[in-house]
PDB file of N, CA and C in Angstrom:
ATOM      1  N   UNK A   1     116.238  59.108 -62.250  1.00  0.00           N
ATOM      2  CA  UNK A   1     117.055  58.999 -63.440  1.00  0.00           C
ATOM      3  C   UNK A   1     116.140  58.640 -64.607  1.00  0.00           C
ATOM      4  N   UNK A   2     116.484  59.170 -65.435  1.00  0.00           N
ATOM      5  CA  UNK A   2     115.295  59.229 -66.848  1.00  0.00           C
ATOM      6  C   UNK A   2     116.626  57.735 -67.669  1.00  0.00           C
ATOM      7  N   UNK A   3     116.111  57.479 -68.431  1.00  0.00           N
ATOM      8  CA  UNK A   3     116.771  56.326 -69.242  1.00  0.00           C
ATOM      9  C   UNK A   3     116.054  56.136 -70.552  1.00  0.00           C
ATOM     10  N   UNK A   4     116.222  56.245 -71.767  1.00  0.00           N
ATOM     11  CA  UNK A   4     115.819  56.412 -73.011  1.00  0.00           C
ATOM     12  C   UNK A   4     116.598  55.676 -74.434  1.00  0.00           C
ATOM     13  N   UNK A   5     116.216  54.464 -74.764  1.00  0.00           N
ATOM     14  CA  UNK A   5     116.525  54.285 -75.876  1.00  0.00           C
ATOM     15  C   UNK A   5     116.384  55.157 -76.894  1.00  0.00           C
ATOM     16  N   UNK A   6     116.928  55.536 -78.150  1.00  0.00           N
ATOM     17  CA  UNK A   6     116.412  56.212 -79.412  1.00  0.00           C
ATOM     18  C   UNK A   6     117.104  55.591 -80.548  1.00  0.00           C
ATOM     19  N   UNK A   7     115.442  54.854 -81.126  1.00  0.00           N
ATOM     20  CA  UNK A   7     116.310  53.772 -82.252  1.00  0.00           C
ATOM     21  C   UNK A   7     116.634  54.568 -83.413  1.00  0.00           C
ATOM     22  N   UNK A   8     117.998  54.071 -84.354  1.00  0.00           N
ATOM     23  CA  UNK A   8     118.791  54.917 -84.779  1.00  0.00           C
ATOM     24  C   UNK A   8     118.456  54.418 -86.599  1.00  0.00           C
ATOM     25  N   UNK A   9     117.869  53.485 -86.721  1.00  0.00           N
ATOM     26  CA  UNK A   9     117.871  52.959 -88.392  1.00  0.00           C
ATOM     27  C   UNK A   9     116.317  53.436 -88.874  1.00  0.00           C
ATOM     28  N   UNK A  10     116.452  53.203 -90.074  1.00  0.00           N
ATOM     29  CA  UNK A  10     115.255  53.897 -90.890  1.00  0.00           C
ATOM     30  C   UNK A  10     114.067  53.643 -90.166  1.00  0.00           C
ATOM     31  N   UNK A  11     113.472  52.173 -89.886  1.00  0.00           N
ATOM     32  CA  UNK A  11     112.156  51.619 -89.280  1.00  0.00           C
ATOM     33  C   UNK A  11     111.602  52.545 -88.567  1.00  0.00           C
ATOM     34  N   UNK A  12     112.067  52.788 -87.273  1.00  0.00           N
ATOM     35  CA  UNK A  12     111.412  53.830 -86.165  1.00  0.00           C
ATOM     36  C   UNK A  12     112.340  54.801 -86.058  1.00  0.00           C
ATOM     37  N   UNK A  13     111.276  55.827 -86.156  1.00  0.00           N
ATOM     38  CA  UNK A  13     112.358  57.134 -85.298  1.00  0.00           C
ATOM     39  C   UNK A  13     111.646  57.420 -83.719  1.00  0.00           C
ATOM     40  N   UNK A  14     111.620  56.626 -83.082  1.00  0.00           N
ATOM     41  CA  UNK A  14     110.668  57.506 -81.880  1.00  0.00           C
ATOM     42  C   UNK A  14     111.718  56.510 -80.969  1.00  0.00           C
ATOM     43  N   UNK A  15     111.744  57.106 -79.874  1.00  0.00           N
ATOM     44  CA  UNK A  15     112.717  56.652 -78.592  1.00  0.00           C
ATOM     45  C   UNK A  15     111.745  55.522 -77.899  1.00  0.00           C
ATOM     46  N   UNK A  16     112.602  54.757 -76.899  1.00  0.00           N
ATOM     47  CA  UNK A  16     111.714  53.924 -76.042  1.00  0.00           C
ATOM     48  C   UNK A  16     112.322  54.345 -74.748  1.00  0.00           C
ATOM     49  N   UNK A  17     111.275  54.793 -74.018  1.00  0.00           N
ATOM     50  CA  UNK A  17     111.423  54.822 -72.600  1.00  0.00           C
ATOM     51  C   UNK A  17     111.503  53.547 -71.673  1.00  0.00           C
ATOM     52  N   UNK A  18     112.650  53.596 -70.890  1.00  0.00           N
ATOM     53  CA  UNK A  18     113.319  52.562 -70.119  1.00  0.00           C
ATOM     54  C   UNK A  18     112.822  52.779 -68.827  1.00  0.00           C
ATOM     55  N   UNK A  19     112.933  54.138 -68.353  1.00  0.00           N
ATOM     56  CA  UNK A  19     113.011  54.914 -67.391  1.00  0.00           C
ATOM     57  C   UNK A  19     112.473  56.127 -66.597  1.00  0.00           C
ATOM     58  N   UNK A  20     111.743  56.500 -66.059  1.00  0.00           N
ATOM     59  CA  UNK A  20     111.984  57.804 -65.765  1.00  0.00           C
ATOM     60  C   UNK A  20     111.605  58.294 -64.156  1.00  0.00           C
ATOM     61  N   UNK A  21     111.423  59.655 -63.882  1.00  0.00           N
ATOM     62  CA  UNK A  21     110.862  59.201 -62.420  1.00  0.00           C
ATOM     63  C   UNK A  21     109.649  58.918 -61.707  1.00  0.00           C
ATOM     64  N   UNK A  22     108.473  59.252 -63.098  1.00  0.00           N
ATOM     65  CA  UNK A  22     107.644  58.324 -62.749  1.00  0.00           C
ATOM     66  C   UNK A  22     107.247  57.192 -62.846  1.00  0.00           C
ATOM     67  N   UNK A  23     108.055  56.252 -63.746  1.00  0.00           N
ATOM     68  CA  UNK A  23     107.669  55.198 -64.184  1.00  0.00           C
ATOM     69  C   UNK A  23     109.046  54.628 -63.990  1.00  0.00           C
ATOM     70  N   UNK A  24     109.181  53.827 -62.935  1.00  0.00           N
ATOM     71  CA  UNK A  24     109.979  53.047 -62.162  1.00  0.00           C
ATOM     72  C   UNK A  24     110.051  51.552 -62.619  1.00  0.00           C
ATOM     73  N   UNK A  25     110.895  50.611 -63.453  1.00  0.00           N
ATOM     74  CA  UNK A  25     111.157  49.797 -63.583  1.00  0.00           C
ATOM     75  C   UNK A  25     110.455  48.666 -62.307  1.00  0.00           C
ATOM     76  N   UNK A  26     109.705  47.724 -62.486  1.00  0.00           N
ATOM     77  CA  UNK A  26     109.838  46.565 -61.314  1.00  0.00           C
ATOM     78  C   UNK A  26     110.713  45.556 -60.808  1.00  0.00           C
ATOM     79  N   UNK A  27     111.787  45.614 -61.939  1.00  0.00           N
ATOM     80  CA  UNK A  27     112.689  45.374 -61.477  1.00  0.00           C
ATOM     81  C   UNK A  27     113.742  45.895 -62.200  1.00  0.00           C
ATOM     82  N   UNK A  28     115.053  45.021 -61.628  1.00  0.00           N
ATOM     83  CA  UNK A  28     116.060  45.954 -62.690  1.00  0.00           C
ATOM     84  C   UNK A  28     116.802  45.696 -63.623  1.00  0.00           C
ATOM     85  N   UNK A  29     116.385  44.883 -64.327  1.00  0.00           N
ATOM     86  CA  UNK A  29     116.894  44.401 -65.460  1.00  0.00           C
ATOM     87  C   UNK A  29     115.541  44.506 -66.740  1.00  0.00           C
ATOM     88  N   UNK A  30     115.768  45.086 -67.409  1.00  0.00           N
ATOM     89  CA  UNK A  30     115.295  45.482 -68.733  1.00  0.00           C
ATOM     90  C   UNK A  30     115.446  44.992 -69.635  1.00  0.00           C
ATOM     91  N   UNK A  31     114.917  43.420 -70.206  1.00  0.00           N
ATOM     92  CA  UNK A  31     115.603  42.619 -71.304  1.00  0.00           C
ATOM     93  C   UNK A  31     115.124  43.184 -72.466  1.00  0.00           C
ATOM     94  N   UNK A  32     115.883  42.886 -73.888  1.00  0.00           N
ATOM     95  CA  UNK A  32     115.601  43.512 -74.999  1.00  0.00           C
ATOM     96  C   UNK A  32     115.690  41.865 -75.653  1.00  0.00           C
ATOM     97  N   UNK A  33     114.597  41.535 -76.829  1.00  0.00           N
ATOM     98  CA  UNK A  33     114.938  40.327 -77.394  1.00  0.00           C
ATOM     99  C   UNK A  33     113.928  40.856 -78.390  1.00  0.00           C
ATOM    100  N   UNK A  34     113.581  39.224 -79.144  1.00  0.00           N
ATOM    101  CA  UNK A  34     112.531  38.390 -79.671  1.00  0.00           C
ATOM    102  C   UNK A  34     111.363  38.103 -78.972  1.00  0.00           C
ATOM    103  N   UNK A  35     111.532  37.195 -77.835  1.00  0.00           N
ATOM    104  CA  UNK A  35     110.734  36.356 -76.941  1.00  0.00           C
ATOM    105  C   UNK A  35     109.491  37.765 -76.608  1.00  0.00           C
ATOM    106  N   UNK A  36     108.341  37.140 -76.054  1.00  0.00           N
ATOM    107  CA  UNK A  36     107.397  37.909 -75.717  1.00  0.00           C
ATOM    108  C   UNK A  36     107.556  38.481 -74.163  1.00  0.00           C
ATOM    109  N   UNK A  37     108.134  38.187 -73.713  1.00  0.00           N
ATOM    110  CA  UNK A  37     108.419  38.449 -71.940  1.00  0.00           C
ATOM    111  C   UNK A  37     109.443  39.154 -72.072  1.00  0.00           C
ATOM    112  N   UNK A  38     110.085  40.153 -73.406  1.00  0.00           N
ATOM    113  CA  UNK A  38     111.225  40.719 -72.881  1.00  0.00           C
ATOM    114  C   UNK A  38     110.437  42.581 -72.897  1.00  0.00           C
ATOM    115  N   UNK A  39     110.494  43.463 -72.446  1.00  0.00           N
ATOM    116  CA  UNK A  39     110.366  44.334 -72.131  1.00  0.00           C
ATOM    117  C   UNK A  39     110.926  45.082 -73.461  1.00  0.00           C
ATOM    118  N   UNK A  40     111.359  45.019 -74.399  1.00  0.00           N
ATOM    119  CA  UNK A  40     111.418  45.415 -75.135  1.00  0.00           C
ATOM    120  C   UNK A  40     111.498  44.293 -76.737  1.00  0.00           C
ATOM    121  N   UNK A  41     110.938  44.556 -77.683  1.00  0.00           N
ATOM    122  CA  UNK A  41     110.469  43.566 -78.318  1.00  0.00           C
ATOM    123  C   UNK A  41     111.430  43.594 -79.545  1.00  0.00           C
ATOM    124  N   UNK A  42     112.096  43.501 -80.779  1.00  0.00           N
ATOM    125  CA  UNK A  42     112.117  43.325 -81.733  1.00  0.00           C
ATOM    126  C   UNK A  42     111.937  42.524 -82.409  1.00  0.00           C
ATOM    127  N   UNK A  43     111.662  42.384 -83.328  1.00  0.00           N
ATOM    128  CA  UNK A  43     110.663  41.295 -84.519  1.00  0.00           C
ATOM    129  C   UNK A  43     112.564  41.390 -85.587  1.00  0.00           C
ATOM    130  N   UNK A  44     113.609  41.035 -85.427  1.00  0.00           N
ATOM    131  CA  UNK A  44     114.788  41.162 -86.583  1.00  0.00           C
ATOM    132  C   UNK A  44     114.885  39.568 -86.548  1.00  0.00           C
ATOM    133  N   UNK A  45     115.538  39.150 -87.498  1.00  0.00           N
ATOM    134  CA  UNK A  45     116.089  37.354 -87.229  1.00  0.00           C
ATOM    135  C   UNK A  45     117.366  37.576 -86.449  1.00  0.00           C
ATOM    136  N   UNK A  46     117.639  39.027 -86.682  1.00  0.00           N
ATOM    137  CA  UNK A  46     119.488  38.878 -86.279  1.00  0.00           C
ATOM    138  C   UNK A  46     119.501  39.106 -84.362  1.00  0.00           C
ATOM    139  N   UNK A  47     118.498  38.967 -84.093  1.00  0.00           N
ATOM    140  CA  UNK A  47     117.937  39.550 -82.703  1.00  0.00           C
ATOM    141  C   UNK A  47     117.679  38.216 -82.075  1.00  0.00           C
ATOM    142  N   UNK A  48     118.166  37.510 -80.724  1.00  0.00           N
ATOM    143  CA  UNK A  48     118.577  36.561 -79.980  1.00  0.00           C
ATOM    144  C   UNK A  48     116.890  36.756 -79.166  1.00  0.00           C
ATOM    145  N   UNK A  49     116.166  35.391 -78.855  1.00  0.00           N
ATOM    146  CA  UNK A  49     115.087  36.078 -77.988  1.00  0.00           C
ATOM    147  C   UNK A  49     115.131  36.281 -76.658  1.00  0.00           C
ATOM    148  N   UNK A  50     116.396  36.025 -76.143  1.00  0.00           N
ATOM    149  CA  UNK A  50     116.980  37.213 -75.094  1.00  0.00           C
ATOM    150  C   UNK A  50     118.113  37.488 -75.120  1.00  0.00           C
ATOM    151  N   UNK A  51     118.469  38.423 -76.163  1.00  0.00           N
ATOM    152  CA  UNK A  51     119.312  39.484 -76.715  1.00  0.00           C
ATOM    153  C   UNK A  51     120.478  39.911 -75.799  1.00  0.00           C
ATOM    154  N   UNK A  52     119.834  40.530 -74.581  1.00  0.00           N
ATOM    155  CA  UNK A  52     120.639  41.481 -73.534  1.00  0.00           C
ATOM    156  C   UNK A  52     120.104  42.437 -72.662  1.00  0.00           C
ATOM    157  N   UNK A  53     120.090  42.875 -71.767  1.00  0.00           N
ATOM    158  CA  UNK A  53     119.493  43.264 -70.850  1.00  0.00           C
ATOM    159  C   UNK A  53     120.424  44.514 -70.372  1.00  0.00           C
ATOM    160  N   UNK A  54     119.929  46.055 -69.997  1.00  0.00           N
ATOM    161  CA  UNK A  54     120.031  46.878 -69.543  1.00  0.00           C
ATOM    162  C   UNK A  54     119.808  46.526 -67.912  1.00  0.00           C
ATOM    163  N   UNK A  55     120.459  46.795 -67.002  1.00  0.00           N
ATOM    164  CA  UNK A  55     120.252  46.886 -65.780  1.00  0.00           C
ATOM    165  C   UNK A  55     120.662  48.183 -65.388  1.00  0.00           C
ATOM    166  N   UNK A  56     119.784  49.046 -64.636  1.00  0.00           N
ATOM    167  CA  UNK A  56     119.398  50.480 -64.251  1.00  0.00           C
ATOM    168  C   UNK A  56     119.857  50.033 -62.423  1.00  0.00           C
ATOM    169  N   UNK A  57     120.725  51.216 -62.364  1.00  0.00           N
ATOM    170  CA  UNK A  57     121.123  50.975 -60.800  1.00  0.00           C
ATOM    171  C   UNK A  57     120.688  52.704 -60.143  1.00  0.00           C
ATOM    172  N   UNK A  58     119.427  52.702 -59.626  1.00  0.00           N
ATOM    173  CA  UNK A  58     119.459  54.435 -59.041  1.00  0.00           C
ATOM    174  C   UNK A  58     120.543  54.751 -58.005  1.00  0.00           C
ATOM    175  N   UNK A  59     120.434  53.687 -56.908  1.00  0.00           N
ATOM    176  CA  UNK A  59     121.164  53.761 -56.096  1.00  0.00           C
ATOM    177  C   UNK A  59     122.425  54.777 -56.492  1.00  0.00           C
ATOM    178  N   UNK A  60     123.720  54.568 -57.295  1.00  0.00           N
ATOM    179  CA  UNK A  60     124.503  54.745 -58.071  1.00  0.00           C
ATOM    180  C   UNK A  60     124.438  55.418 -59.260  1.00  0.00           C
ATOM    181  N   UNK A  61     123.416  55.878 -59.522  1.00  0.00           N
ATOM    182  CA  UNK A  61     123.214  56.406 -60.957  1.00  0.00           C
ATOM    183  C   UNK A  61     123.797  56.045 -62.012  1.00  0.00           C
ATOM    184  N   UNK A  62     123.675  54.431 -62.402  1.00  0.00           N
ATOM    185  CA  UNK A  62     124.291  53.934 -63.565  1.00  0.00           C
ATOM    186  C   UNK A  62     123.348  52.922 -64.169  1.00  0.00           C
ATOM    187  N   UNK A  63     124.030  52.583 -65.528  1.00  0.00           N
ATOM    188  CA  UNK A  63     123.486  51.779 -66.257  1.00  0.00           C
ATOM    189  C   UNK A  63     124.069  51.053 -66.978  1.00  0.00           C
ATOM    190  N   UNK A  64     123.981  49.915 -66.882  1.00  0.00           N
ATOM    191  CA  UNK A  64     124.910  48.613 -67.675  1.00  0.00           C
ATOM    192  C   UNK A  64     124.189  48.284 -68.611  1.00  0.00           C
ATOM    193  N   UNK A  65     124.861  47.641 -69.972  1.00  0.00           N
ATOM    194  CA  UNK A  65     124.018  46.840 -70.590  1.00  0.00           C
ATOM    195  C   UNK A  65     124.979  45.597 -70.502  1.00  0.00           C
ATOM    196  N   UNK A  66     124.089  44.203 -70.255  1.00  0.00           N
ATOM    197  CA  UNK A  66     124.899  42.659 -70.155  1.00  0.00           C
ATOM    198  C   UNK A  66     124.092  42.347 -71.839  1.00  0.00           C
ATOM    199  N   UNK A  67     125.337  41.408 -72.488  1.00  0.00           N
ATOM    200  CA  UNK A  67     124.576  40.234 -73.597  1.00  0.00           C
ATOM    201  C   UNK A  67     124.118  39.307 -72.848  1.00  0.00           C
ATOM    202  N   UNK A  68     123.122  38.580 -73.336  1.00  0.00           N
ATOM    203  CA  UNK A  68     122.792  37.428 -72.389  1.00  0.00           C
ATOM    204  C   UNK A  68     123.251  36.461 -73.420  1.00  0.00           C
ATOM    205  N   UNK A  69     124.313  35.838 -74.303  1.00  0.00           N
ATOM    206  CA  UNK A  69     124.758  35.007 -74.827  1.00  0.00           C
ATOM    207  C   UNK A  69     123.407  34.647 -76.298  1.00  0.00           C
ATOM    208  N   UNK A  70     124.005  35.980 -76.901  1.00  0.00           N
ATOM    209  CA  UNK A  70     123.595  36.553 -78.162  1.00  0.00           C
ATOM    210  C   UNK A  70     124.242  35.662 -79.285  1.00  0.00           C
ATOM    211  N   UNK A  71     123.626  35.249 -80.127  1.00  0.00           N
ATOM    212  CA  UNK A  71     124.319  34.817 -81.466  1.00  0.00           C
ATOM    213  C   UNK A  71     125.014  36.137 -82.347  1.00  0.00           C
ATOM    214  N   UNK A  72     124.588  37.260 -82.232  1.00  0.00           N
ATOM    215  CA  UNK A  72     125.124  38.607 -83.078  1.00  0.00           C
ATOM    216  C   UNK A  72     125.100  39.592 -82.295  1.00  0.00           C
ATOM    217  N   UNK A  73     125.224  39.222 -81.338  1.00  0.00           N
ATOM    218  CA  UNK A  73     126.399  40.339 -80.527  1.00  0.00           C
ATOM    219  C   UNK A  73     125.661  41.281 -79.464  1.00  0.00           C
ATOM    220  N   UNK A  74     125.882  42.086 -79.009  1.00  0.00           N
ATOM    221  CA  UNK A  74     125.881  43.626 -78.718  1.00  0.00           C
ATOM    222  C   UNK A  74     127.114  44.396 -78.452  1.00  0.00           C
ATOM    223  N   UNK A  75     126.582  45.293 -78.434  1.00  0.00           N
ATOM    224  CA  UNK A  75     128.182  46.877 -78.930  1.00  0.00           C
ATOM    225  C   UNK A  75     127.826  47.763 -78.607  1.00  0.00           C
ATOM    226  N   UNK A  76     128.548  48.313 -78.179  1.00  0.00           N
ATOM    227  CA  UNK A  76     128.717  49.746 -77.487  1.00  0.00           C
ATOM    228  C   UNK A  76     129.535  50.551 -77.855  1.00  0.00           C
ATOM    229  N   UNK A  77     129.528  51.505 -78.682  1.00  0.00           N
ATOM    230  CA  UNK A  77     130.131  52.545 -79.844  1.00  0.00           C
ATOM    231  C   UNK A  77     131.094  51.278 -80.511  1.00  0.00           C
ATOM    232  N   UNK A  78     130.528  50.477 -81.345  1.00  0.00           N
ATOM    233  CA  UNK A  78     131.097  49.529 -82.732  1.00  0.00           C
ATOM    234  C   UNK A  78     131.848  48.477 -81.539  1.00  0.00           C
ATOM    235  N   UNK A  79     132.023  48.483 -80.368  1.00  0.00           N
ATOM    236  CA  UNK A  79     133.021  47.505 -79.946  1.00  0.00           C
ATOM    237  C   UNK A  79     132.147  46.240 -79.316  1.00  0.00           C
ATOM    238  N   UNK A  80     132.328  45.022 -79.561  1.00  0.00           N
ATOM    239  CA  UNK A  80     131.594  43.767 -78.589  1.00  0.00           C
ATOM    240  C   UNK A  80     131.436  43.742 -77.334  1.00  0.00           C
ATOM    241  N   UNK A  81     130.873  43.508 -76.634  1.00  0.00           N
ATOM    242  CA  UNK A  81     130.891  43.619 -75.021  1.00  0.00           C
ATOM    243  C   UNK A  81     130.110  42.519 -74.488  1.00  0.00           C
ATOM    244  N   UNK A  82     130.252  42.159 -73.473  1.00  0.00           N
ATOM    245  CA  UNK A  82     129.769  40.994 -72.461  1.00  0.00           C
ATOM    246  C   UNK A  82     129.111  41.983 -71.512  1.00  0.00           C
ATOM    247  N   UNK A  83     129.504  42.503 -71.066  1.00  0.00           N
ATOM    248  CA  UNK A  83     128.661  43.580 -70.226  1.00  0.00           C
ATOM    249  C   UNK A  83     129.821  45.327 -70.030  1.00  0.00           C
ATOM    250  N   UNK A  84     129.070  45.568 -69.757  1.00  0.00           N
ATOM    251  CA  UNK A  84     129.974  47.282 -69.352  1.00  0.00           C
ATOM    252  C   UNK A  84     128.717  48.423 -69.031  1.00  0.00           C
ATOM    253  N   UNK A  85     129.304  49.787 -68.783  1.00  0.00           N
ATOM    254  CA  UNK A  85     128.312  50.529 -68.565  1.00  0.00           C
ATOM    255  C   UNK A  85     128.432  51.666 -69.657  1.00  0.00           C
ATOM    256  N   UNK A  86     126.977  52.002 -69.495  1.00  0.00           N
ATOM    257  CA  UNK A  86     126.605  52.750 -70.675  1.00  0.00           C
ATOM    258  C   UNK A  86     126.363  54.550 -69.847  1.00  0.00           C
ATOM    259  N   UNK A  87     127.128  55.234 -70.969  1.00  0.00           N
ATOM    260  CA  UNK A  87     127.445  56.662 -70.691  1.00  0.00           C
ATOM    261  C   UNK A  87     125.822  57.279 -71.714  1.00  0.00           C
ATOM    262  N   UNK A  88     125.223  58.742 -71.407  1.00  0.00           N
ATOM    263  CA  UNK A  88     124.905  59.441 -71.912  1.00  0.00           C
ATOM    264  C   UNK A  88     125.526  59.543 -73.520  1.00  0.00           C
ATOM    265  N   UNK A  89     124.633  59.299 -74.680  1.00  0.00           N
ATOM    266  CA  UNK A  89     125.378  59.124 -76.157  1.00  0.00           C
ATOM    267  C   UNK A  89     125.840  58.284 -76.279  1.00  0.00           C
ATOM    268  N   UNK A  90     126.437  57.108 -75.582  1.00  0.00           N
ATOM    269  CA  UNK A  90     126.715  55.958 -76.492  1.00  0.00           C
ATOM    270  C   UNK A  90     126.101  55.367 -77.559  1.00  0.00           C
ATOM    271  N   UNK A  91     126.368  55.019 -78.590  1.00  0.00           N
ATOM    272  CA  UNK A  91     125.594  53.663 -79.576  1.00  0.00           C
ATOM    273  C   UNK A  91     125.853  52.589 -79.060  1.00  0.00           C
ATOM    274  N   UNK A  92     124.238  52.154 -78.637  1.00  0.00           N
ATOM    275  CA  UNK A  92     124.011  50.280 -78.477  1.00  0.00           C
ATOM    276  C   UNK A  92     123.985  49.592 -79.596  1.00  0.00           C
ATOM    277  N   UNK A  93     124.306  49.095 -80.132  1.00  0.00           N
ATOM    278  CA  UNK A  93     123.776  47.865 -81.819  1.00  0.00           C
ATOM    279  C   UNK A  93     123.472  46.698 -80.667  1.00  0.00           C
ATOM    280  N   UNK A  94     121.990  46.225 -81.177  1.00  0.00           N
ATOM    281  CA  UNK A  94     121.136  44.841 -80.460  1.00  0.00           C
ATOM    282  C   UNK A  94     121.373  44.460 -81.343  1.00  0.00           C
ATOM    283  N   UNK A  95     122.616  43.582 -82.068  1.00  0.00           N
ATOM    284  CA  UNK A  95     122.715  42.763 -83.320  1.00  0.00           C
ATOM    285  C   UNK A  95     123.067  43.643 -84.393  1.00  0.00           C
ATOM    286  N   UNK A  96     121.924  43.792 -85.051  1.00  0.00           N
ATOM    287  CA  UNK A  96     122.009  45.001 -86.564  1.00  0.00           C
ATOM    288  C   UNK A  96     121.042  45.853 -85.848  1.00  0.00           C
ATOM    289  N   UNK A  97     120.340  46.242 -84.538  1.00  0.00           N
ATOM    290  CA  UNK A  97     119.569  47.612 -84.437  1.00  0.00           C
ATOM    291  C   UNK A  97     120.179  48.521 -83.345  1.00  0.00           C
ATOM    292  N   UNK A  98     120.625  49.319 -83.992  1.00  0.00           N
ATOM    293  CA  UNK A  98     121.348  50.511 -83.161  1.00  0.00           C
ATOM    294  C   UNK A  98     120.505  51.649 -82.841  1.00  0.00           C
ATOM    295  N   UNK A  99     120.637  51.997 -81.121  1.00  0.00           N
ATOM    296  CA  UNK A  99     120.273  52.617 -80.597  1.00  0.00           C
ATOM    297  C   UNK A  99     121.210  53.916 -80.230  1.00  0.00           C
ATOM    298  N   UNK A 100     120.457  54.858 -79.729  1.00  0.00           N
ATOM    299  CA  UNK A 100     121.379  55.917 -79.107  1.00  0.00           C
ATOM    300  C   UNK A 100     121.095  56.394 -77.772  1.00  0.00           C
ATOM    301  N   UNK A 101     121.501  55.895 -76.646  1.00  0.00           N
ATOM    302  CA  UNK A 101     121.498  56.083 -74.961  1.00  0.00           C
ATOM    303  C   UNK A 101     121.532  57.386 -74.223  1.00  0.00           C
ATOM    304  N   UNK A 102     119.898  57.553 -73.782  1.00  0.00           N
ATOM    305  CA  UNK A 102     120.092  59.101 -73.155  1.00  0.00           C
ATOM    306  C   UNK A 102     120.208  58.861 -71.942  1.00  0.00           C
ATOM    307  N   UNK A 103     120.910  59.300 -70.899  1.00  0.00           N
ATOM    308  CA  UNK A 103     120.690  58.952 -69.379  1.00  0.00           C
ATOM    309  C   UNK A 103     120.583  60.214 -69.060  1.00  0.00           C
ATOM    310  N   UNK A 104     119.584  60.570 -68.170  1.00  0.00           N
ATOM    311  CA  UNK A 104     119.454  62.207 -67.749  1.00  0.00           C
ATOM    312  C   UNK A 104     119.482  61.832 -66.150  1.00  0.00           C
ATOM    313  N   UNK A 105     120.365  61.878 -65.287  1.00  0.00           N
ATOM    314  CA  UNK A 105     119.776  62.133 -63.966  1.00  0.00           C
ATOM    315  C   UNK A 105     120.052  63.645 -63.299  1.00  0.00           C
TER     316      UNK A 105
END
């Protein structure tokens, strides 16, 4: 299963790879923050330094994203979420940085 962020605001246009089949996660949770130990980094104030975490299930071919008890949120097409799973095209917002979710398996 391929897995692909693609950040959606002016700053970057280039995707971040989560996933793919050669490059296998070590584990399965994929945190997105501040903090330096998260696997994916943003430098925003509105960004928690552990934000929320993608967890990649091959087994099942799915993908969740959990908040990990965010001060500004995460969303999944404009709505708040605690956790749920993420479809091919959804919009993630990590706070104020919105992504767009490719899942190819």
């Amino acid at each position: 299963m391929e897995v692909t962020l693609e950040r959606l605001d002016e700053t970057e246009t280039e995707g971040f790879v989560v996933e793919t089949p050669e490059f296998t996660l070590a584990k399965p949770e994929f945190v997105i923050g501040r903090a330096r130990d998260c696997q994916l980094q943003l430098t925003s104030q509105f960004i928690s330094r552990h934000h929320c975490e993608l967890i990649v299930d091959e087994r099942d071919q799915r993908v969740r994203v959990r908040d990990l008890g965010s001060q500004n949120g995460t969303y999944v097409n404009e709505t708040a979420v605690d956790e749920c799973q993420l479809q091919d095209g959804d919009c993630l917002r990590v706070g104020s940085i919105p992504f767009e979710v490719h899942i190819d398996s």
